[in-house]
PDB file of N, CA and C in Angstrom:
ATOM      1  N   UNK A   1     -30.373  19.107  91.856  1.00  0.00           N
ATOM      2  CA  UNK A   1     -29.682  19.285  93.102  1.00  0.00           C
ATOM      3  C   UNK A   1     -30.648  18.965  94.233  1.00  0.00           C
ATOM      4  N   UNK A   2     -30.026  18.297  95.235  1.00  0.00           N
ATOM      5  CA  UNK A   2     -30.856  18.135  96.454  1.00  0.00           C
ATOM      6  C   UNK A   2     -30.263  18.858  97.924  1.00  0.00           C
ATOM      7  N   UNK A   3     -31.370  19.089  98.305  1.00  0.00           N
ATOM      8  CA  UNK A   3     -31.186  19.772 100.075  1.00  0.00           C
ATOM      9  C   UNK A   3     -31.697  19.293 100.993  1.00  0.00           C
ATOM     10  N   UNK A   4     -30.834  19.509 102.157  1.00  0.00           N
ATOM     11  CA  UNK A   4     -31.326  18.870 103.299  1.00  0.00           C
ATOM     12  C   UNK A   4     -31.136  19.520 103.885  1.00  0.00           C
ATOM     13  N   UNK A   5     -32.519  19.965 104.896  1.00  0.00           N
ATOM     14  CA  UNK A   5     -32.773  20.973 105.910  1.00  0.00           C
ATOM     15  C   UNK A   5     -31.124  20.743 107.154  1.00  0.00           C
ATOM     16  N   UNK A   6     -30.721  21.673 107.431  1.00  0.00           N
ATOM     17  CA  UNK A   6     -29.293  21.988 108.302  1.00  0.00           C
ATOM     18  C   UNK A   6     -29.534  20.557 109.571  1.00  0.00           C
ATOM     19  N   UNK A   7     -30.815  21.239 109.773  1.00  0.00           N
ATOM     20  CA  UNK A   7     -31.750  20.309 111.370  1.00  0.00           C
ATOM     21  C   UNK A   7     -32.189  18.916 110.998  1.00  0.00           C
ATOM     22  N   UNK A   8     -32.245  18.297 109.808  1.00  0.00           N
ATOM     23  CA  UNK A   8     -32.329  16.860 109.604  1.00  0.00           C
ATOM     24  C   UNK A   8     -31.345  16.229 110.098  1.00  0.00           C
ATOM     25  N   UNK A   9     -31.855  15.255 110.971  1.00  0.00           N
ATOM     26  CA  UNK A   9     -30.295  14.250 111.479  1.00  0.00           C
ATOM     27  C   UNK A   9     -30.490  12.931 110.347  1.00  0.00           C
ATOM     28  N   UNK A  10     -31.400  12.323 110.261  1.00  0.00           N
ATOM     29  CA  UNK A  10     -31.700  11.452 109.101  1.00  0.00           C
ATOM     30  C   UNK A  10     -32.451  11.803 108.108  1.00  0.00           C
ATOM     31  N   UNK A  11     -32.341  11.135 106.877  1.00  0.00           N
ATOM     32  CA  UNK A  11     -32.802  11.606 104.966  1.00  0.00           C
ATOM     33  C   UNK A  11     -33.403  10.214 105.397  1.00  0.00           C
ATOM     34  N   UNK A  12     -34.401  10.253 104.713  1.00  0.00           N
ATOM     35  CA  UNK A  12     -35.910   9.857 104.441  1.00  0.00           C
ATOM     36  C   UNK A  12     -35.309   8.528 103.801  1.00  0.00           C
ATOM     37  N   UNK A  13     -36.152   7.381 103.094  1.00  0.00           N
ATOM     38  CA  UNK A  13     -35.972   6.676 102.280  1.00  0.00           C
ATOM     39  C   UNK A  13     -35.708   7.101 100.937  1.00  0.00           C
ATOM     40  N   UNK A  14     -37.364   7.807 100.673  1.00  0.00           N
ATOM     41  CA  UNK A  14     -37.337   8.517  99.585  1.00  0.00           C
ATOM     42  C   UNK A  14     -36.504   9.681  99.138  1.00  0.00           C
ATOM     43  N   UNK A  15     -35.920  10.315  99.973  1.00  0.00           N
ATOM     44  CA  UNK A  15     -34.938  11.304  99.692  1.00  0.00           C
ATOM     45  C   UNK A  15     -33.176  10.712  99.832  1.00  0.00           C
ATOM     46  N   UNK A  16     -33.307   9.324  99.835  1.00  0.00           N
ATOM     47  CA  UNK A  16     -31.841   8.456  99.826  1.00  0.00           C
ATOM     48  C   UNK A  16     -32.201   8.174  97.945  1.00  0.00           C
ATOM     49  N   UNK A  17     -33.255   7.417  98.039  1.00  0.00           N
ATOM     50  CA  UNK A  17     -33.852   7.108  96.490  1.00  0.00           C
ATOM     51  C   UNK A  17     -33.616   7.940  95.628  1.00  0.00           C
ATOM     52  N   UNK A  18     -33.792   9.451  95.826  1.00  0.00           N
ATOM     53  CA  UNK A  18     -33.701   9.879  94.750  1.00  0.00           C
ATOM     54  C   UNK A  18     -32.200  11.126  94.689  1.00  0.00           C
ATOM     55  N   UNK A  19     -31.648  10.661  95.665  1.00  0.00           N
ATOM     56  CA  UNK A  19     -30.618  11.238  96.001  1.00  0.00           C
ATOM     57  C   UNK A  19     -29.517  10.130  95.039  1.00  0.00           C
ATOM     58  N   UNK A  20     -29.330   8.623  95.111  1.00  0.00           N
ATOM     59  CA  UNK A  20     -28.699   7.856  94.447  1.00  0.00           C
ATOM     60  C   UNK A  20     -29.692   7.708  93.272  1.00  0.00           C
ATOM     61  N   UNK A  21     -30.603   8.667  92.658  1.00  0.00           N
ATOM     62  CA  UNK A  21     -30.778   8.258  91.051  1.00  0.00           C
ATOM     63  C   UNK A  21     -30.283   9.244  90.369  1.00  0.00           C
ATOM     64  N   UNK A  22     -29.901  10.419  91.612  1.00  0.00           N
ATOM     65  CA  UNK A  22     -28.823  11.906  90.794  1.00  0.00           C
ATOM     66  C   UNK A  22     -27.635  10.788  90.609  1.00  0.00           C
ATOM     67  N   UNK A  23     -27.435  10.317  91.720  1.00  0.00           N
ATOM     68  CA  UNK A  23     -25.599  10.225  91.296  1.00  0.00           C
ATOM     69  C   UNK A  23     -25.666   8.660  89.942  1.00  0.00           C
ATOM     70  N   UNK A  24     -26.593   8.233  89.884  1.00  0.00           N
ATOM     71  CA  UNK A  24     -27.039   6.974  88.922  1.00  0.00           C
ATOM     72  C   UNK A  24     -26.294   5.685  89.564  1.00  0.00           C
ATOM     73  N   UNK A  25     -26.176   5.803  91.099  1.00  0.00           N
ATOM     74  CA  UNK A  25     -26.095   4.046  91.747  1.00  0.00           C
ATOM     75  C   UNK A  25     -27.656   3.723  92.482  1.00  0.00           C
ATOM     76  N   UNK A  26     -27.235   2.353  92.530  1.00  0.00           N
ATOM     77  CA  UNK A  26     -28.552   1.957  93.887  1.00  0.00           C
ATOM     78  C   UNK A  26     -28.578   2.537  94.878  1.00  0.00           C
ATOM     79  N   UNK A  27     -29.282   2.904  95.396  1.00  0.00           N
ATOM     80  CA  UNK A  27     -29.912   3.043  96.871  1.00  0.00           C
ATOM     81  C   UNK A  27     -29.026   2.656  97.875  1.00  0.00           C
ATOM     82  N   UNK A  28     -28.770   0.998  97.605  1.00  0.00           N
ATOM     83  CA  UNK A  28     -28.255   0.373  98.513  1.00  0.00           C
ATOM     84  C   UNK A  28     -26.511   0.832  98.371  1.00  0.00           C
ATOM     85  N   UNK A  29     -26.469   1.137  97.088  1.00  0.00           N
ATOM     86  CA  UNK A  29     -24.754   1.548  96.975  1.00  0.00           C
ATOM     87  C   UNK A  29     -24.593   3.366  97.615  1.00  0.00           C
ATOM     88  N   UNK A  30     -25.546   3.732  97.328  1.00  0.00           N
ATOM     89  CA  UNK A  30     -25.581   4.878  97.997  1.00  0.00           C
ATOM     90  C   UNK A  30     -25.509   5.386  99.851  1.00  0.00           C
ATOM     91  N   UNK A  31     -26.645   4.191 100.104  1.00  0.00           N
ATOM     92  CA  UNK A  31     -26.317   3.810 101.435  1.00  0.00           C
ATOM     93  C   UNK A  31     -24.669   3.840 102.107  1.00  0.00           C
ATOM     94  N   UNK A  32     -24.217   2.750 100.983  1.00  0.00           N
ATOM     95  CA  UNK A  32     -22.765   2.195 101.553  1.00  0.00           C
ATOM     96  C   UNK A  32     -22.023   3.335 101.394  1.00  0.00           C
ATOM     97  N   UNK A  33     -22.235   4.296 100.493  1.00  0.00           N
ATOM     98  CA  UNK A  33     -21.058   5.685 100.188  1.00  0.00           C
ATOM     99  C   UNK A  33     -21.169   6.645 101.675  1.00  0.00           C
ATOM    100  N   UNK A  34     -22.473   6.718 101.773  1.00  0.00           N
ATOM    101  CA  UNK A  34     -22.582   7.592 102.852  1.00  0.00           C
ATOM    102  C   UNK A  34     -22.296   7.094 103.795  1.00  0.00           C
ATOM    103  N   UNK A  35     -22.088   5.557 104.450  1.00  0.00           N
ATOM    104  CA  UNK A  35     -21.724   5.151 105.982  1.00  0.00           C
ATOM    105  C   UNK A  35     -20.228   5.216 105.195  1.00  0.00           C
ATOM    106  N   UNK A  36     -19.487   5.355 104.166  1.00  0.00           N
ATOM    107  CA  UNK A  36     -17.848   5.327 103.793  1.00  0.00           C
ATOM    108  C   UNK A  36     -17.024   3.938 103.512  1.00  0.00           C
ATOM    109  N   UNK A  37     -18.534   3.379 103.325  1.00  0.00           N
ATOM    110  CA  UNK A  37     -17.952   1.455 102.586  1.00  0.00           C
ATOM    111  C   UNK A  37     -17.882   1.695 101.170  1.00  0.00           C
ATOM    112  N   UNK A  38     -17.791   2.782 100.907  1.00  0.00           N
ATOM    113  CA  UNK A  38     -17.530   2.493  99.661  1.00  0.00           C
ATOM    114  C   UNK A  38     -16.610   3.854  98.864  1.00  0.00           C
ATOM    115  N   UNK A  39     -15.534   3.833  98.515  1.00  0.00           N
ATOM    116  CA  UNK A  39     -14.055   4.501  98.293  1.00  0.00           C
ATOM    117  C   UNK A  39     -14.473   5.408  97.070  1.00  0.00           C
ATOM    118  N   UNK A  40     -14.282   6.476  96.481  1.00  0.00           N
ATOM    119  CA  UNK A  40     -14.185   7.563  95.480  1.00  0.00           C
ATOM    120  C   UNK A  40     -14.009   6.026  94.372  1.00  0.00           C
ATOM    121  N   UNK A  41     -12.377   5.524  94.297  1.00  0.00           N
ATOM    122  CA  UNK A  41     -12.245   4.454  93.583  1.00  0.00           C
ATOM    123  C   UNK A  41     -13.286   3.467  93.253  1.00  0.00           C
ATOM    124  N   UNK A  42     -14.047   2.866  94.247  1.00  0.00           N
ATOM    125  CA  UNK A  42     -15.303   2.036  94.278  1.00  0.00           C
ATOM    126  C   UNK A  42     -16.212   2.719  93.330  1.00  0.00           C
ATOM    127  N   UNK A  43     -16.301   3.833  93.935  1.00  0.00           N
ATOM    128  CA  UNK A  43     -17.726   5.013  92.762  1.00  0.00           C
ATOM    129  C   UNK A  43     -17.454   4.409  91.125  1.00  0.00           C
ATOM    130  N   UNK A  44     -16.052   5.196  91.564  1.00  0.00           N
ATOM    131  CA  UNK A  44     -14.957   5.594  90.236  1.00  0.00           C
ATOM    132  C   UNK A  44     -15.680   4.115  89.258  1.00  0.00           C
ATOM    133  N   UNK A  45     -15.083   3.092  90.169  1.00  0.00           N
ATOM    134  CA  UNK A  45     -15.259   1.636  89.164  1.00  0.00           C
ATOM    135  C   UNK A  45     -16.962   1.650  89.155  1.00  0.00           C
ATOM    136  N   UNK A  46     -17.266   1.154  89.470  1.00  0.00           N
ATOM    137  CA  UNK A  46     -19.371   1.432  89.078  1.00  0.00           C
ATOM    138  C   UNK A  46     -19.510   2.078  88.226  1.00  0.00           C
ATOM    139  N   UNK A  47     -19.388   3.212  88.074  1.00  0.00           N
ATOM    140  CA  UNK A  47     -19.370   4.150  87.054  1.00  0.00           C
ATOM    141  C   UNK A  47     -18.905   3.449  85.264  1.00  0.00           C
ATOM    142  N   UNK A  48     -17.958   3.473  85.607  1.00  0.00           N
ATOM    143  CA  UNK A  48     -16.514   2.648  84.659  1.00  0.00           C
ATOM    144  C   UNK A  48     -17.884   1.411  83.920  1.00  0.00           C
ATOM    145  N   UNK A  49     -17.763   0.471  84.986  1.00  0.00           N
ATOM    146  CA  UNK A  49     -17.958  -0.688  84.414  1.00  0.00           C
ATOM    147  C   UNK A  49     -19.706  -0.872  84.354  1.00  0.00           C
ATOM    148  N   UNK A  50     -20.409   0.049  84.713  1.00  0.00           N
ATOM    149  CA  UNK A  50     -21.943   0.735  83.916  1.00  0.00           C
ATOM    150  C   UNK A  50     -21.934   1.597  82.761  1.00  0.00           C
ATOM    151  N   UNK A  51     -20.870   1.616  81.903  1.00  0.00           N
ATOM    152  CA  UNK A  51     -20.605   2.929  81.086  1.00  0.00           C
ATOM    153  C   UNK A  51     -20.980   4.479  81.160  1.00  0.00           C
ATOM    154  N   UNK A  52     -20.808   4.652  82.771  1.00  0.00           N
ATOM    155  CA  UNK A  52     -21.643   6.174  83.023  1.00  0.00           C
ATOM    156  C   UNK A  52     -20.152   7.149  82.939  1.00  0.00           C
ATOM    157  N   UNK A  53     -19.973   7.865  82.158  1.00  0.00           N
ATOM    158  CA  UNK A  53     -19.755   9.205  82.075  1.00  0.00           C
ATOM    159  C   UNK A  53     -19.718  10.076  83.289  1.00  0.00           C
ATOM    160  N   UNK A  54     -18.567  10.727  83.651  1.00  0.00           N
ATOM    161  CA  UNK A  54     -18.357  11.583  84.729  1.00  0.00           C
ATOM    162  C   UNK A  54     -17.620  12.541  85.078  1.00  0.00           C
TER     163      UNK A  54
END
């Protein structure tokens, strides 16, 4: 599990990094979830078509 202090307005690089190796996407796909380019469905399929379990 990860935390982020209440008072952080921005997460680090390194705490994006290892924040998308919990959920098992890239960085860069992680990026896109958090600005909302990328849909539950979108996850959903990544997941799917990486054979990850969820």
């Amino acid at each position: 599990m990860t935390w982020v202090s209440h008072g952080t307005k921005e997460i680090s690089d390194k705490l994006m990094s290892i924040m998308a190796k919990q959920l098992k996407i890239e960085k860069s796909e992680f990026e896109d979830l958090v600005d909302c380019g990328i849909s539950e469905q979108d996850l959903i399929n990544i997941y799917l078509d990486r054979g990850i379990q969820f």
